[in-house]
Every structure is written in structure tokens, then in C-alpha cells.
C-alpha atoms as a PDB file:
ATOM      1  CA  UNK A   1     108.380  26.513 160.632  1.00  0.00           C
ATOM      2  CA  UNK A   2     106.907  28.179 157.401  1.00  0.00           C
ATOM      3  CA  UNK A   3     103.745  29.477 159.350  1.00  0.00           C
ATOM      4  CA  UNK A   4     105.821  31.911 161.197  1.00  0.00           C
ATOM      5  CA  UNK A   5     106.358  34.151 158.630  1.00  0.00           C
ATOM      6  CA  UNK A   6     102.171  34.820 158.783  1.00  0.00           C
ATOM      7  CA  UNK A   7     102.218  37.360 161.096  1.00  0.00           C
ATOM      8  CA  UNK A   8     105.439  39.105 159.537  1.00  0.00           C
ATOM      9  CA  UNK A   9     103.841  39.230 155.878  1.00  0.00           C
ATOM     10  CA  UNK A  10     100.426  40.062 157.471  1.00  0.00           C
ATOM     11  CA  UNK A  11     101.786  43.547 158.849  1.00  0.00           C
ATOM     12  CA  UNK A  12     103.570  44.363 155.813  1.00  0.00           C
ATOM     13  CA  UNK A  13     100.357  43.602 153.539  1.00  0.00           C
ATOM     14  CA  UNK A  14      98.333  45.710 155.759  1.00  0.00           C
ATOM     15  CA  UNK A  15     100.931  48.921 155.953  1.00  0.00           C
ATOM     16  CA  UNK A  16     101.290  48.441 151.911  1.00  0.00           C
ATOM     17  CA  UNK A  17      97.059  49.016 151.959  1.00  0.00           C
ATOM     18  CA  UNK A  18      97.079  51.828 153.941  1.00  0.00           C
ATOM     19  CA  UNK A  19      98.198  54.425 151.533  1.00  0.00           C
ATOM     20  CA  UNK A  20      95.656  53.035 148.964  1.00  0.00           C
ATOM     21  CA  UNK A  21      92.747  53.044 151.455  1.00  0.00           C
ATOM     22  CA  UNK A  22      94.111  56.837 152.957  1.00  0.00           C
ATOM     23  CA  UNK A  23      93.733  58.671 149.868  1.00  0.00           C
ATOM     24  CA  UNK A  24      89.737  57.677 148.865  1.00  0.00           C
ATOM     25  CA  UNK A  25      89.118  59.309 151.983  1.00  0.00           C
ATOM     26  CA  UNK A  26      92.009  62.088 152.021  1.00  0.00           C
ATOM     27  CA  UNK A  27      90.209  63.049 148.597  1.00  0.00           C
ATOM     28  CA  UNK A  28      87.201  63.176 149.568  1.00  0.00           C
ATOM     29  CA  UNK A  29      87.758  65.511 152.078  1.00  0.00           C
ATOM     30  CA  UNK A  30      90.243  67.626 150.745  1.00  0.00           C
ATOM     31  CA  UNK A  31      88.756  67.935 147.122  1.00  0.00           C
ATOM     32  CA  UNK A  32      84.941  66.701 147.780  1.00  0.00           C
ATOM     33  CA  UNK A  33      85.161  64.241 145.547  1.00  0.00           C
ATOM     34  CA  UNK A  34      86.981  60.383 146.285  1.00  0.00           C
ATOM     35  CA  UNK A  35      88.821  60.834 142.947  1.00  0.00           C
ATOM     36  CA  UNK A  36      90.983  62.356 141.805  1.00  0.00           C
ATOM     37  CA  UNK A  37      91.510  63.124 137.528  1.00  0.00           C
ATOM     38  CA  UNK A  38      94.858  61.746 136.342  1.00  0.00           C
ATOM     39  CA  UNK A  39      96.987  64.673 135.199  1.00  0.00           C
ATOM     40  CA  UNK A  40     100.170  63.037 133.823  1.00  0.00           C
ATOM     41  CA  UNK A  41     100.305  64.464 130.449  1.00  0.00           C
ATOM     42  CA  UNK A  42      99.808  68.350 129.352  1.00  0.00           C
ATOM     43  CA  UNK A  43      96.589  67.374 127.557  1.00  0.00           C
ATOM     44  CA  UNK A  44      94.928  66.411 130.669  1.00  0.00           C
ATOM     45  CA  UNK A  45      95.774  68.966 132.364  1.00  0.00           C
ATOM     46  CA  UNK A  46      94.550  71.348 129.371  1.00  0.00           C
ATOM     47  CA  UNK A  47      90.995  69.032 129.940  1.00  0.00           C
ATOM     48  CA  UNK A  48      90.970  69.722 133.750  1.00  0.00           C
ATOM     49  CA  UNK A  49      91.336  73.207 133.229  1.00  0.00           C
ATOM     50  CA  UNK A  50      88.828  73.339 130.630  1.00  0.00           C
ATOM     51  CA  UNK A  51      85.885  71.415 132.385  1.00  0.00           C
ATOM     52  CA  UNK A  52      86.706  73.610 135.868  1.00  0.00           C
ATOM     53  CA  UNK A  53      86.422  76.798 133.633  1.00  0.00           C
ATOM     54  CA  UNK A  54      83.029  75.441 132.005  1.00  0.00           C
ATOM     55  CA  UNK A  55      81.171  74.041 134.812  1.00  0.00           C
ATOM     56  CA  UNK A  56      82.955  75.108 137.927  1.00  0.00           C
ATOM     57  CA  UNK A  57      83.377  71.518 138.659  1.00  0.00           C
ATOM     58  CA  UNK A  58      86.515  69.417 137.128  1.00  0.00           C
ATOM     59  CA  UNK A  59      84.971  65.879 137.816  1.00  0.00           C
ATOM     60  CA  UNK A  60      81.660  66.641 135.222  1.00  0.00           C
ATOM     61  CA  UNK A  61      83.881  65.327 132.209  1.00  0.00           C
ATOM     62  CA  UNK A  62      83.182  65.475 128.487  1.00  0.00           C
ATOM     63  CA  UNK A  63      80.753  68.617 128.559  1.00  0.00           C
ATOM     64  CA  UNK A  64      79.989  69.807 125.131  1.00  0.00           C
ATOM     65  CA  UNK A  65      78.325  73.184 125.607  1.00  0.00           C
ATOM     66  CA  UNK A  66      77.054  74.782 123.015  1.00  0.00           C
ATOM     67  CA  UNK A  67      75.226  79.092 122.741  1.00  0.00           C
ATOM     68  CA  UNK A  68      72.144  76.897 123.953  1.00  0.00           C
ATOM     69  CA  UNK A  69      73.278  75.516 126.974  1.00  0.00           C
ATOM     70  CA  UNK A  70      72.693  77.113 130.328  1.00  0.00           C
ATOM     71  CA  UNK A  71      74.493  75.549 133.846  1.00  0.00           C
ATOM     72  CA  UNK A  72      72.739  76.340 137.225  1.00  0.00           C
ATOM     73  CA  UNK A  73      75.012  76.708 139.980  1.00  0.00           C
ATOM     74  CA  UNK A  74      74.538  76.003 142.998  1.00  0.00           C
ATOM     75  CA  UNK A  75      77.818  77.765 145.523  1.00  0.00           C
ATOM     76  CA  UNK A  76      76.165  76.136 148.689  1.00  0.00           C
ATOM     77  CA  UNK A  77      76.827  72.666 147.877  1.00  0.00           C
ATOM     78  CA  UNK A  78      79.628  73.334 145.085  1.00  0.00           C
ATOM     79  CA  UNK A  79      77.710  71.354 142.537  1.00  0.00           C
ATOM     80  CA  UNK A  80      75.860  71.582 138.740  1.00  0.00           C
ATOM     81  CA  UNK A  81      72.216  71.522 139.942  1.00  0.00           C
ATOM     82  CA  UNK A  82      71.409  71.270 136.366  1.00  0.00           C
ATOM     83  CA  UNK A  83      72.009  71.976 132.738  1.00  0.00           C
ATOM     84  CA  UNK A  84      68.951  73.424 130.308  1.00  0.00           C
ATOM     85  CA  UNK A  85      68.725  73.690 127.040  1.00  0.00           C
ATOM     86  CA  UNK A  86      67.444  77.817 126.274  1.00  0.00           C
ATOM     87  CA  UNK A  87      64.935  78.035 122.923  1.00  0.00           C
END
């Protein structure tokens, strides 16, 4: 009958999910961070390498610093504690 096909199309759906499912937690505990920045094109990988080199973090995106802008740091917890604006 048609219904025994359920159980056949039920694995399948479920090993097609896995590899979706994996890689929000492979990210987040390879990079720290459940995403992961699309780097198809030059351009964004030019932007990638441009936000790591200005905050020390790749996933704070569209960052204009200007002379005025100061980032704290903070290497324990690998994160932008915060960003000041010096007079």
C-alpha cells in the first residue's frame, strides 16, 4: 500500500537534516559563533578580512571607524567589550 513508503521517506528526510542541523553547532564550536559569513565572491572575502583586521572579530559587520573611534578588547572572551568615541 502507499503508507509503506512512510518509514522509507521518513529516514531519508531525517539524514537530508542532519548536515543542516550539524553545522549551527559545528560552527559554533569551531569558530564561536553559529554562523558563518558567506565568502563566495573576492569582495567578501576582501570584507572578512577587513572587519577581522579592524575589530579582531569578523562577525561585527559594517564598522565605520573613524581617528575618533576607540575598540576595547577583551582576549578572555574573544569579544568587542565596547566601542568609544575619544574627544
Amino acid at each position: 500500500m502507499w503508507f509503506e513508503i512512510l518509514p522509507s521517506a521518513a529516514i531519508i528526510t531525517v539524514a537530508l537534516a542532519i548536515p543542516i542541523y550539524a553545522t549551527y553547532g559545528l560552527h559554533k564550536l569551531v569558530l564561536g559563533n553559529p554562523y558563518r559569513r558567506n565568502m563566495d565572491e573576492r569582495f567578501d572575502r576582501v570584507m572578512y578580512l577587513r572587519d577581522r583586521r579592524l575589530t579582531y572579530n569578523p562577525y561585527i559587520l559594517n564598522l565605520f571607524l573613524s581617528s575618533r573611534m576607540k575598540i576595547s578588547w577583551d582576549f578572555r572572551q574573544n569579544n568587542v567589550v565596547a566601542i568609544m568615541l575619544q574627544d
